[in-house]
Protein backbone atom coordinates (compact mmCIF):
# COMPACT_ATOMS: atom_id res chain seq x y z
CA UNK A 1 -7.58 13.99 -5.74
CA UNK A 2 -7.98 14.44 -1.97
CA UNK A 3 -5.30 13.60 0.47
CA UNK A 4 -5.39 11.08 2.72
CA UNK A 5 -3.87 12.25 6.53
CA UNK A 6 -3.23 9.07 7.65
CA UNK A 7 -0.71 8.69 4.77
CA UNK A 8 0.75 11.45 4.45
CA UNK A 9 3.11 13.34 6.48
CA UNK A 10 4.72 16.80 7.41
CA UNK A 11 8.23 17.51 7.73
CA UNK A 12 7.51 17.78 11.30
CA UNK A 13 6.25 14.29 11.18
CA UNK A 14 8.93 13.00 9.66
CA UNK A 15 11.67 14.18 11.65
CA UNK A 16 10.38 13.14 14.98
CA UNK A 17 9.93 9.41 13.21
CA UNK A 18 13.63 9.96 12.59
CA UNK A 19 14.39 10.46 15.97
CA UNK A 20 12.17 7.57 16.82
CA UNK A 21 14.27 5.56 14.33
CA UNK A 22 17.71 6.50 15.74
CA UNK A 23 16.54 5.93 19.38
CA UNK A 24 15.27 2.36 18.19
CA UNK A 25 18.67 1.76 16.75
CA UNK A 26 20.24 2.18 19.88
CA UNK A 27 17.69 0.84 22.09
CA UNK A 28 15.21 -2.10 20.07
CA UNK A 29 12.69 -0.83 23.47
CA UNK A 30 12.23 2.06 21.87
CA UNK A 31 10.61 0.85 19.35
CA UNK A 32 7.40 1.01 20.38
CA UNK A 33 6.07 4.49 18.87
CA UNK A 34 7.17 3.59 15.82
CA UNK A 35 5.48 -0.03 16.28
CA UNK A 36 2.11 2.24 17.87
CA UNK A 37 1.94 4.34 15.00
CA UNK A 38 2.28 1.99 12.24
CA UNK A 39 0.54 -0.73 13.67
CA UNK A 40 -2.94 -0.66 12.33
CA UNK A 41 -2.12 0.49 9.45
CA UNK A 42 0.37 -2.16 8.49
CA UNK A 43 -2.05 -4.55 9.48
CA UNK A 44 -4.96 -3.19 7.46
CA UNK A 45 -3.29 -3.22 4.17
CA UNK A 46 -2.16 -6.50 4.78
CA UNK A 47 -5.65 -7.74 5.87
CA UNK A 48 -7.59 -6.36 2.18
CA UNK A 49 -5.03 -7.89 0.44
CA UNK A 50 -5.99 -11.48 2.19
CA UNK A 51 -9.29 -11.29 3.82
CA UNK A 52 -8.23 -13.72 6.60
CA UNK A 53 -7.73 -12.10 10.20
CA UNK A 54 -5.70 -14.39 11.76
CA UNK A 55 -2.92 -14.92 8.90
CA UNK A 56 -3.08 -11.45 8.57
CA UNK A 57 -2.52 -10.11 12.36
CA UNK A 58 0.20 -13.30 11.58
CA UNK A 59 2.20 -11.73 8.31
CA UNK A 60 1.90 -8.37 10.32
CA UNK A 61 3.73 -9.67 13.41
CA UNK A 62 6.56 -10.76 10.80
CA UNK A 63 6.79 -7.22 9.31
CA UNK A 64 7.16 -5.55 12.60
CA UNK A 65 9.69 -8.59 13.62
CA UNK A 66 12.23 -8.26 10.50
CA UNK A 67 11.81 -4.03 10.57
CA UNK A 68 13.21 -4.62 14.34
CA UNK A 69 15.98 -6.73 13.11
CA UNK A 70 17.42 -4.96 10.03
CA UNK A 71 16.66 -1.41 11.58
CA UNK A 72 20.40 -0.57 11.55
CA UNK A 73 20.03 -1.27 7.49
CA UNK A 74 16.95 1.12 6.99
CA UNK A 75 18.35 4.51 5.10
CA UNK A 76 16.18 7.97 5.32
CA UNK A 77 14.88 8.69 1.52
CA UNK A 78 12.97 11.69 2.53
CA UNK A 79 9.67 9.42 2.82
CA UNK A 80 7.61 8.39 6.10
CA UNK A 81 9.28 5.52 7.83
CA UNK A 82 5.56 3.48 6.56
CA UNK A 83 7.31 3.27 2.81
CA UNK A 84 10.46 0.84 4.34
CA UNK A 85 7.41 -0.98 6.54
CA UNK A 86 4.76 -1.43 3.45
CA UNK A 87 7.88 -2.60 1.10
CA UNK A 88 8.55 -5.42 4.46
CA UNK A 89 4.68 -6.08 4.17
CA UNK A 90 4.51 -6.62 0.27
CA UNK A 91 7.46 -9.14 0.48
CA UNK A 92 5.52 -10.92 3.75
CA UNK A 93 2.48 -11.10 1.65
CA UNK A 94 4.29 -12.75 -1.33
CA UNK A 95 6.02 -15.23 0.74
CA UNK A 96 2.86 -15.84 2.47
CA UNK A 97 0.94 -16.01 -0.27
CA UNK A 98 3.71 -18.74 -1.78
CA UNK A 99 3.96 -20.71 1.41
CA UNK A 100 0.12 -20.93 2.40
CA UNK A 101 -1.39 -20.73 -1.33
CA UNK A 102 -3.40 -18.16 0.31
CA UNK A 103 -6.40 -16.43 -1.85
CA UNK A 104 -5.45 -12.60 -2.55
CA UNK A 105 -8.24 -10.32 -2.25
CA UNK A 106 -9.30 -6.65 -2.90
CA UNK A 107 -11.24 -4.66 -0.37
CA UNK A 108 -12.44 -1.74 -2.11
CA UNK A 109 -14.66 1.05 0.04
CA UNK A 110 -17.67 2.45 -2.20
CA UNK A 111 -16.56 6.15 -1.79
CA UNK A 112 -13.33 5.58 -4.09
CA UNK A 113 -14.92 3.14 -6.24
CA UNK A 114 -17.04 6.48 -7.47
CA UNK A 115 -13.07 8.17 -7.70
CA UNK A 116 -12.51 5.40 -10.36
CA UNK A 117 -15.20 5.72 -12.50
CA UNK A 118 -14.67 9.78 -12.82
CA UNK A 119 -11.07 8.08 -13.98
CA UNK A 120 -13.16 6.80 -16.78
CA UNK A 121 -15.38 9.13 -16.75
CA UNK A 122 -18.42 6.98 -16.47
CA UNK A 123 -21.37 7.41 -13.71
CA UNK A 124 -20.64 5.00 -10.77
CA UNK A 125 -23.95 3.00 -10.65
CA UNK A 126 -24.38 -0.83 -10.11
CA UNK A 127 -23.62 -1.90 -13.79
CA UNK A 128 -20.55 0.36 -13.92
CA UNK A 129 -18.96 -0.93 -10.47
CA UNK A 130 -19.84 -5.12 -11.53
CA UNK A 131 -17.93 -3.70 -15.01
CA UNK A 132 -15.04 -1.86 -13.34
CA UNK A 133 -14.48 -5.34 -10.63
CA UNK A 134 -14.20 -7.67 -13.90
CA UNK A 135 -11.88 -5.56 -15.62
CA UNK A 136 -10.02 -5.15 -12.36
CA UNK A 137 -9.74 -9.28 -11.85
CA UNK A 138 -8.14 -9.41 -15.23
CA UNK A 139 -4.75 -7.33 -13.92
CA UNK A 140 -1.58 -8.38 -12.59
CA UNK A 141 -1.19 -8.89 -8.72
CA UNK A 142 1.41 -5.43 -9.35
CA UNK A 143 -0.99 -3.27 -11.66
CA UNK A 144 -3.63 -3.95 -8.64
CA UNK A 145 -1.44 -3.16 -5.93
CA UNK A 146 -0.49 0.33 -8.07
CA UNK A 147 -4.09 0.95 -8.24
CA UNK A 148 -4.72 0.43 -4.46
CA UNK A 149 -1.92 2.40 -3.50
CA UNK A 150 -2.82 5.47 -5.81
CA UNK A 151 -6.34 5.80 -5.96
CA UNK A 152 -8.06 3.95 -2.77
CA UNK A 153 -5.32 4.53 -0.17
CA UNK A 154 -4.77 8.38 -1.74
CA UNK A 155 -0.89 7.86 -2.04
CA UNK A 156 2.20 10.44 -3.16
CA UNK A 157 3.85 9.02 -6.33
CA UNK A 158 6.76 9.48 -4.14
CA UNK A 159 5.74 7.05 -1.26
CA UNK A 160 4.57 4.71 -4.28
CA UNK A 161 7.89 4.49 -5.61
CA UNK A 162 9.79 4.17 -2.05
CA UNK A 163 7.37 0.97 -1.65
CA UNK A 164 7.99 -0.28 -4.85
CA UNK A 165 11.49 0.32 -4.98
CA UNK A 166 11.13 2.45 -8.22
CA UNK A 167 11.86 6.21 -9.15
CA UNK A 168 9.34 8.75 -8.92
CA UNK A 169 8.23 9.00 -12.78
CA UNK A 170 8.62 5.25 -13.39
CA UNK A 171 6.28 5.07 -10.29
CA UNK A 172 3.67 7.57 -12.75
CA UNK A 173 4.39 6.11 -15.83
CA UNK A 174 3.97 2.73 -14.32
CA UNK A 175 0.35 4.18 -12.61
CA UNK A 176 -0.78 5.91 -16.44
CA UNK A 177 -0.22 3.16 -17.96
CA UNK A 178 -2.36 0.63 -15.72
CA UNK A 179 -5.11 3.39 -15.54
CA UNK A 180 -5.07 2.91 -19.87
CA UNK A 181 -4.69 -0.71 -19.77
CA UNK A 182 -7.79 -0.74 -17.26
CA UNK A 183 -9.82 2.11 -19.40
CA UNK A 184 -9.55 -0.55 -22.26
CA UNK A 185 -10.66 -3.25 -20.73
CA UNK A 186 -13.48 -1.35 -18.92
CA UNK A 187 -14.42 -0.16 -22.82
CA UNK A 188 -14.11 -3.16 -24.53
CA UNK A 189 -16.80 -4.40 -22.24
């Protein structure tokens, strides 16, 4: 699997974010490289997951507004800062998606849709990618996200389980045993 950059981070990386963090603490102005670098990305996973610009750049204002407030609760796990922010966005989406009945959807780019199918070990052709979407509708809103995180936005198991509030190997398991349930499905078929 290749690695993403714009998910994963040195140790360099991370300390200056914690030095970002504490300054923040003290000073909610200084904020803003944290807000700069987190930004668009925030606001992209939050947009495939509803497909409507305006509630998204919405639900991402939130996120950014509640990480200011509870900063002085956030606690270093040895993860980019984006893990605390994406577990903010996932509840925002939920409550969102409660309060607006909003439709949930799943951007997926071509290039990792081919990714999947080596998963499977199938040829990624027309046929193959219809078969793959239908067997990906039939999940759980959790078993998706899992998927998304792992395999189209190229994430550490570690970051995975700081978002999901899980340890490391339950963050695997949990990702093995979606990538079965989904190779059934996709066989049965």
């Amino acid at each position: 699997m290749t690695v993403n950059p714009l998910y994963h981070h040195t140790p360099e990386k991370i300390q200056r974010e914690l030095e970002w963090i504490q300054h923040a603490k003290r000073d909610p102005e200084r904020f803003a490289p944290l807000y700069d670098k987190y930004h668009e990305q925030i606001f992209r996973y939050i947009y495939q997951r509803m497909d409507d610009m305006d509630m998204a750049a919405d639900v991402t204002s939130q996120v950014f507004l509640k990480a200011m407030k509870n900063l002085h609760k956030y606690e270093f796990r040895g993860v980019p800062f984006g893990s605390w922010l994406y577990r903010i966005a996932k509840s925002e989406l939920y409550q969102s998606f409660r309060e607006k009945q909003a439709i949930r959807t799943v951007n997926v780019e071509t290039v990792h849709l081919s990714e999947m199918m080596d998963v499977f070990s199938e040829e990624e052709n027309e046929v193959n990618r219809a078969k793959l979407f239908a067997c990906i509708a039939k999940l759980k809103e959790d078993e998706v996200q899992l998927l998304e995180m792992r395999y189209f936005e190229k994430r550490p198991f570690r970051e995975i389980a700081e978002i999901l509030d899980v340890t490391e190997n339950n963050a695997k398991v949990r990702c093995f045993r979606v990538v079965e349930k989904l190779k059934k499905l996709f066989h049965k078929k």
